[in-house]
Protein backbone atom coordinates (compact mmCIF):
# COMPACT_ATOMS: atom_id res chain seq x y z
CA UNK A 1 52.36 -47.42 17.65
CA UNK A 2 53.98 -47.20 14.40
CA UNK A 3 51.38 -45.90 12.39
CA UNK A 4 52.37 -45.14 8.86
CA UNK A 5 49.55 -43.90 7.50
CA UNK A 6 50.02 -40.71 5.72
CA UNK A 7 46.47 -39.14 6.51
CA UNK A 8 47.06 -40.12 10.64
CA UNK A 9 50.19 -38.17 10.07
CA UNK A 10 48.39 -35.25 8.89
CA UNK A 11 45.97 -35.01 11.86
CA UNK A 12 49.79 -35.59 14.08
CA UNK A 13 50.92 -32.36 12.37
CA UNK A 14 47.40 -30.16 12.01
CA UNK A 15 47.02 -31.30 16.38
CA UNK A 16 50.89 -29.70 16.49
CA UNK A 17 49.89 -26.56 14.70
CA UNK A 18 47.09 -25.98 16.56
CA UNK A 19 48.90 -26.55 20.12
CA UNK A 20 51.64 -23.95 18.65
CA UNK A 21 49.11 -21.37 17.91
CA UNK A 22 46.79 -22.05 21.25
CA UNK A 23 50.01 -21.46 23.43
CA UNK A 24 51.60 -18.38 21.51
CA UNK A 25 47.66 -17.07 21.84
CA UNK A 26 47.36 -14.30 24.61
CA UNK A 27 45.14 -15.28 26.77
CA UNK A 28 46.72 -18.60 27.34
CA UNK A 29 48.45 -17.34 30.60
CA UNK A 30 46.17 -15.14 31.44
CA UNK A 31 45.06 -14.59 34.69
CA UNK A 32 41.65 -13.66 33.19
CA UNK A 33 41.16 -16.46 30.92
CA UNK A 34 38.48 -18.16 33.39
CA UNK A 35 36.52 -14.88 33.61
CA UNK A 36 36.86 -14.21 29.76
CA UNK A 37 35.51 -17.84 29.13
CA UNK A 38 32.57 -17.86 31.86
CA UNK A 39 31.63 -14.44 29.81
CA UNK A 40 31.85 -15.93 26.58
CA UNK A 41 29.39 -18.59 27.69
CA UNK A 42 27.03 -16.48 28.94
CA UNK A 43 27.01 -14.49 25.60
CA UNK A 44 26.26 -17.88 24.31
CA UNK A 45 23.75 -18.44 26.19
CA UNK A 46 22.15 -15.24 25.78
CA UNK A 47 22.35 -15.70 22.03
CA UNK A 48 20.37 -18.81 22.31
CA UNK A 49 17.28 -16.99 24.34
CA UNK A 50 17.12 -14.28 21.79
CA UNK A 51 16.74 -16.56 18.79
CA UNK A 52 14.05 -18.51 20.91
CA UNK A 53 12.79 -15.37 21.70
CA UNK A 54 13.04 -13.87 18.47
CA UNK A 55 10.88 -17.50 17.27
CA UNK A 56 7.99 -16.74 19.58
CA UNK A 57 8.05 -13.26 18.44
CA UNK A 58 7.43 -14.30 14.87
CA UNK A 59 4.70 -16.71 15.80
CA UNK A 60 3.34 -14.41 17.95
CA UNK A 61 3.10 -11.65 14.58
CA UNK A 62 1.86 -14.38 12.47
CA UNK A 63 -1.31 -14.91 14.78
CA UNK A 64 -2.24 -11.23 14.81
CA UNK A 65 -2.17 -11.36 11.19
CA UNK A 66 -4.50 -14.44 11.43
CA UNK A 67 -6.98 -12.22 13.06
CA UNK A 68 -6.72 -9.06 11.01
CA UNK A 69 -7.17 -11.65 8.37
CA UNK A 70 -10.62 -12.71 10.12
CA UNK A 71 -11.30 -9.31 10.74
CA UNK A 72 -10.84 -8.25 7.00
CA UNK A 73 -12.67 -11.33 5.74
CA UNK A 74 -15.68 -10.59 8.12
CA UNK A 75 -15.70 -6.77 6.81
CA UNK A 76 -15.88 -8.35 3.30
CA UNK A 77 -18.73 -10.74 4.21
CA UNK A 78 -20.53 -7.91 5.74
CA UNK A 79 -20.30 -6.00 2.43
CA UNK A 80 -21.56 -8.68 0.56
CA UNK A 81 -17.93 -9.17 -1.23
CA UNK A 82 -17.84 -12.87 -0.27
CA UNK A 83 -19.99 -15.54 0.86
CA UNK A 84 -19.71 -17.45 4.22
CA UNK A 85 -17.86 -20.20 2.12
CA UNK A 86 -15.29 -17.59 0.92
CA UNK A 87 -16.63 -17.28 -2.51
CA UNK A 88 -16.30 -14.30 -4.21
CA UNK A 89 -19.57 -12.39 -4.80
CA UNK A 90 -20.28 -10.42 -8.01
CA UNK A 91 -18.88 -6.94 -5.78
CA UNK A 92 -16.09 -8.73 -5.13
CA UNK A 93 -15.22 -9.58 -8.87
CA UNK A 94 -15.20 -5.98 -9.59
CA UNK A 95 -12.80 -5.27 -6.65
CA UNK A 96 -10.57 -7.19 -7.75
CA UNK A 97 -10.12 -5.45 -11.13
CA UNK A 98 -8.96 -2.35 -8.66
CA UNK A 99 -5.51 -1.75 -7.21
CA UNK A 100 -3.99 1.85 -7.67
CA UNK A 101 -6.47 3.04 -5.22
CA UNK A 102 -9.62 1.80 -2.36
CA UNK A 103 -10.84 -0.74 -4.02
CA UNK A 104 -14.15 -0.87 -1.37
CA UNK A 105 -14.94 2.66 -1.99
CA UNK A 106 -14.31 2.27 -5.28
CA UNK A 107 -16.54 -0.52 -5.63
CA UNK A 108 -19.07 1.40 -3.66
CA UNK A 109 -19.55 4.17 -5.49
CA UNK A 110 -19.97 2.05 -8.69
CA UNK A 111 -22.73 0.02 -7.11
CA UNK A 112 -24.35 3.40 -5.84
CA UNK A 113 -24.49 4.90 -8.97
CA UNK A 114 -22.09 8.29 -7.74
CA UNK A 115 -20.81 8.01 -11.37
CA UNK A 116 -23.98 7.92 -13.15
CA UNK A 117 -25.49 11.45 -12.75
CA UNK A 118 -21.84 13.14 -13.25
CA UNK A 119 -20.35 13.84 -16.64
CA UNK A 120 -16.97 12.65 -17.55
CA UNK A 121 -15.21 15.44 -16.32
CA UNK A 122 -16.61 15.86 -13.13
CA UNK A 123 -16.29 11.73 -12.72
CA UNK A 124 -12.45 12.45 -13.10
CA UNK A 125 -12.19 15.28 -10.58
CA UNK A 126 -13.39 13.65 -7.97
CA UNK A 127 -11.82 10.44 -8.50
CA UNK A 128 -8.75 12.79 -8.01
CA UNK A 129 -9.55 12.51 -4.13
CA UNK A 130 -8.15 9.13 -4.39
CA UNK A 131 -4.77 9.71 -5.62
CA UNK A 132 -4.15 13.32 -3.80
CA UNK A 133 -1.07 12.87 -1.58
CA UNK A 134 -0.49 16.79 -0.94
CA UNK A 135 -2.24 19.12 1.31
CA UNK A 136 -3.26 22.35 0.50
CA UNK A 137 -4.43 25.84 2.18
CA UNK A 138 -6.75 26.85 -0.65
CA UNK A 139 -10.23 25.07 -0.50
CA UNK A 140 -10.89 24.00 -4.22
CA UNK A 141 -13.91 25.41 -6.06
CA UNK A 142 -15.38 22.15 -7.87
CA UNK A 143 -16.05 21.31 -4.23
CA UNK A 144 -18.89 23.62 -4.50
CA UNK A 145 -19.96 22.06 -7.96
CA UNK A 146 -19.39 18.31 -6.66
CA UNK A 147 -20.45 19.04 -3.19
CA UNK A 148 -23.38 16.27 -3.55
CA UNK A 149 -21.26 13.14 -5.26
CA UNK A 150 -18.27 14.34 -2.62
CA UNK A 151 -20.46 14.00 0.54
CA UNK A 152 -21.94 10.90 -0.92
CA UNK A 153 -18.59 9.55 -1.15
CA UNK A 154 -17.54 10.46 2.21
CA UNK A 155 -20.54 8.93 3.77
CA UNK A 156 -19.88 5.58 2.08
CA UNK A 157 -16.32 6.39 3.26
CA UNK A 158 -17.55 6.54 6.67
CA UNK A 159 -19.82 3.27 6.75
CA UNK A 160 -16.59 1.24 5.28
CA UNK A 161 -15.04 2.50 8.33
CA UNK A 162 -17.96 1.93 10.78
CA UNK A 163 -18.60 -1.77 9.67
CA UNK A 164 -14.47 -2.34 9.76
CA UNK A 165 -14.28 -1.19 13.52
CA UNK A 166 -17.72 -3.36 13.73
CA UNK A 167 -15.64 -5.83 12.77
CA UNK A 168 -12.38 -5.61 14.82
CA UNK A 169 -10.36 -3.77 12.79
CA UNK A 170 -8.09 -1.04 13.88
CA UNK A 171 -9.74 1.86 11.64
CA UNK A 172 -10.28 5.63 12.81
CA UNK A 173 -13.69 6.82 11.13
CA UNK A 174 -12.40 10.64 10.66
CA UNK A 175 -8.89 9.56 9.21
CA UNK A 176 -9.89 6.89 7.08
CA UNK A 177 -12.35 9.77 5.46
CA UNK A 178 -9.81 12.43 5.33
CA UNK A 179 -7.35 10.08 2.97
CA UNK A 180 -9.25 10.93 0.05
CA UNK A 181 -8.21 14.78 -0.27
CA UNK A 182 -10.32 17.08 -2.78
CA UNK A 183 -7.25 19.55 -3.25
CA UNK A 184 -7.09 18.40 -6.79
CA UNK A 185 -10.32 18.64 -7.96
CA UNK A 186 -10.75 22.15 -9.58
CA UNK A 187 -7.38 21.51 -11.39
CA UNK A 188 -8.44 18.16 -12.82
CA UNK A 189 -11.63 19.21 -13.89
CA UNK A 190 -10.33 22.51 -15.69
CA UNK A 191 -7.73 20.28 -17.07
CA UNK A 192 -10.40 17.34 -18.45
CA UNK A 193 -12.44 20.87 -19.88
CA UNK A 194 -9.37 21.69 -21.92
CA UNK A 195 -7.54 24.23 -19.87
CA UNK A 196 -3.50 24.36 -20.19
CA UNK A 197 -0.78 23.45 -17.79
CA UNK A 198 -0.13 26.57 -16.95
CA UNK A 199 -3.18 28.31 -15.96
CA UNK A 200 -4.23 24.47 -13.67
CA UNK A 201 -1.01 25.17 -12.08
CA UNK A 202 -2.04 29.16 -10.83
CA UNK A 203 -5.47 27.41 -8.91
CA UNK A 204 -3.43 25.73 -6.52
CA UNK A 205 -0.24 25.80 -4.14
CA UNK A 206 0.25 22.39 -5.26
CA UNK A 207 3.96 21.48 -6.95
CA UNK A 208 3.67 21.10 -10.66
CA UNK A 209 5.58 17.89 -10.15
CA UNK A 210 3.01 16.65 -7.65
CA UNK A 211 0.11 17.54 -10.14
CA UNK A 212 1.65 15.56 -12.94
CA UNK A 213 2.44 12.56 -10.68
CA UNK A 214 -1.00 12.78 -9.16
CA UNK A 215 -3.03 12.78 -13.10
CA UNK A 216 -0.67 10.01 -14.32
CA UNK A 217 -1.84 7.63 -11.16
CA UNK A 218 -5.47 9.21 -11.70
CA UNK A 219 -4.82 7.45 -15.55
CA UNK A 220 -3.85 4.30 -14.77
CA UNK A 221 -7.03 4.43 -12.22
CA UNK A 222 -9.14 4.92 -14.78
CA UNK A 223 -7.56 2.18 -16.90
CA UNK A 224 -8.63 -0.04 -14.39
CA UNK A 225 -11.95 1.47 -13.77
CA UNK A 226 -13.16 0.58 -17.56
CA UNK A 227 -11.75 -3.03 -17.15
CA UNK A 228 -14.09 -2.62 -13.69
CA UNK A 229 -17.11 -1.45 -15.72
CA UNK A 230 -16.88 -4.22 -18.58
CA UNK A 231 -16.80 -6.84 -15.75
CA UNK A 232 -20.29 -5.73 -14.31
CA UNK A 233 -21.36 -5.20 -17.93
CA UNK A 234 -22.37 -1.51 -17.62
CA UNK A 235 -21.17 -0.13 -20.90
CA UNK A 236 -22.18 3.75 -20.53
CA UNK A 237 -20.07 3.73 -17.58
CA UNK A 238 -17.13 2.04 -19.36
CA UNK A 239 -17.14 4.53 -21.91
CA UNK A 240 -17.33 6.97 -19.45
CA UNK A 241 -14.25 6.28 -17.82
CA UNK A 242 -12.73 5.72 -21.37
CA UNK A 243 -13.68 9.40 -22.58
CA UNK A 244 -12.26 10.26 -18.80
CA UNK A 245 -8.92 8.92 -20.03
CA UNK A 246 -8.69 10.64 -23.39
CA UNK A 247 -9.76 13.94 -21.42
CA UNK A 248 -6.76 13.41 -19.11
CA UNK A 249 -4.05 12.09 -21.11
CA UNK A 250 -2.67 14.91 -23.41
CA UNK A 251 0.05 17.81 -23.31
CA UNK A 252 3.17 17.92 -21.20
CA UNK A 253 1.42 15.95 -18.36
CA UNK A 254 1.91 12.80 -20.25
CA UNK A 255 4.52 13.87 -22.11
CA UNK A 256 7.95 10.90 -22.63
CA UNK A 257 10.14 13.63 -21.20
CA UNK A 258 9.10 17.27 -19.56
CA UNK A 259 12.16 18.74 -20.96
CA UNK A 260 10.70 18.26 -24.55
């Protein structure tokens, strides 16, 4: 043909190569090259299903979330967080200033005055309940001091669960209730009454670590709980939550390091 072009004499010697290394290869005279190939195919093949698989899988997972989105946004309208239109309500507003623990219950409670005939101290203790991780086998004491805001809370626990299954959504009455855990509650409210590390740490089977890690979360709740208050406008309970913080926040608990 007499080609001279260098570049067509390139592709000459990259073909050559390539026919070098596909005959040295081991499988070239193979006598199970045809079965090695048909399997290789099929592997092929199988790859293909599972991505299309894998596709309606996703789709499928994004749909469910569509209705557990419906779900939520009917609990919300049911609540009187939102209007039919999606707008947020005035309940909703203060929800949103919430996010280290339920912001419904939260919410709740604020809007059924729990906080109002408490003092500071007790307010703290049993907003404990919300950021209690740990069990315990010893039944706390304030229990029988907070007994009345505690059930109150667990009932509006338990209608935030009955409109939620109301509305579709996957949520056991008794479990949802028994997330918000009163082990803490005598040692938080010794500790807001002045009451040192030490002597909180002898009322309960609790790890110190766990204590501290629970009252610094139980801080940054309150935090948002004043911000929560200012939005509705209710200034006694703002300061409340305030005077809740400066009860909490002192000594080793919120101490830079704990081997100072």
């Amino acid at each position: 043909m007499n080609i001279k072009s260098d570049e067509f004499k390139q592709i000459v010697d990259s073909i050559g190569k390539f026919e070098e290394r596909l005959f040295a290869h081991p499988l070239h005279n193979s006598t199970e090259l045809e079965n090695i190939y048909a399997r290789y195919t099929n592997k092929l093949k199988v790859q293909e299903e599972l991505k299309a698989v894998k596709t309606k899988l996703k789709e499928a997972r994004s749909l469910l979330q569509m209705d557990e989105l419906k779900h939520r946004k009917r609990v919300l309208r049911r609540m009187e967080y939102c209007t039919a239109a999606d707008v947020i309500e005035f309940k909703g507003r203060v929800a949103c200033e919430l996010s280290s623990a339920d912001e419904l219950l939260l919410t709740e409670m604020i809007f059924n005055g729990i906080f109002n005939e408490i003092t500071t101290a007790q307010s703290v203790a049993l907003l404990s309940c919300f950021v209690c991780d740990e069990k315990s086998s010893e039944t706390p004491k304030a229990t029988e001091e907070l007994s009345g805001p505690l059930r109150s809370m667990q009932d509006l626990a338990r209608r935030i669960a009955k409109i939620s299954t109301e509305c579709k959504l996957n949520v056991d009455e008794e479990t949802y209730v028994e997330k918000f855990k009163p082990f803490l509650m005598d040692v938080v409210l010794s500790w807001c009454k002045g009451a040192s590390f030490l002597s909180v740490c002898r009322m309960t089977d609790i790890f110190e670590g766990s204590i501290i890690r629970c009252m610094r979360r139980l801080e940054e709740l309150l935090r948002q709980l004043c911000q929560a208050a200012k939005t509705i406008g209710n200034t006694e309970l703002e300061n409340k939550f305030s005077e809740g913080v400066r009860l909490l926040k002192r000594d080793i608990v919120f101490a830079a390091s704990l081997y100072l």
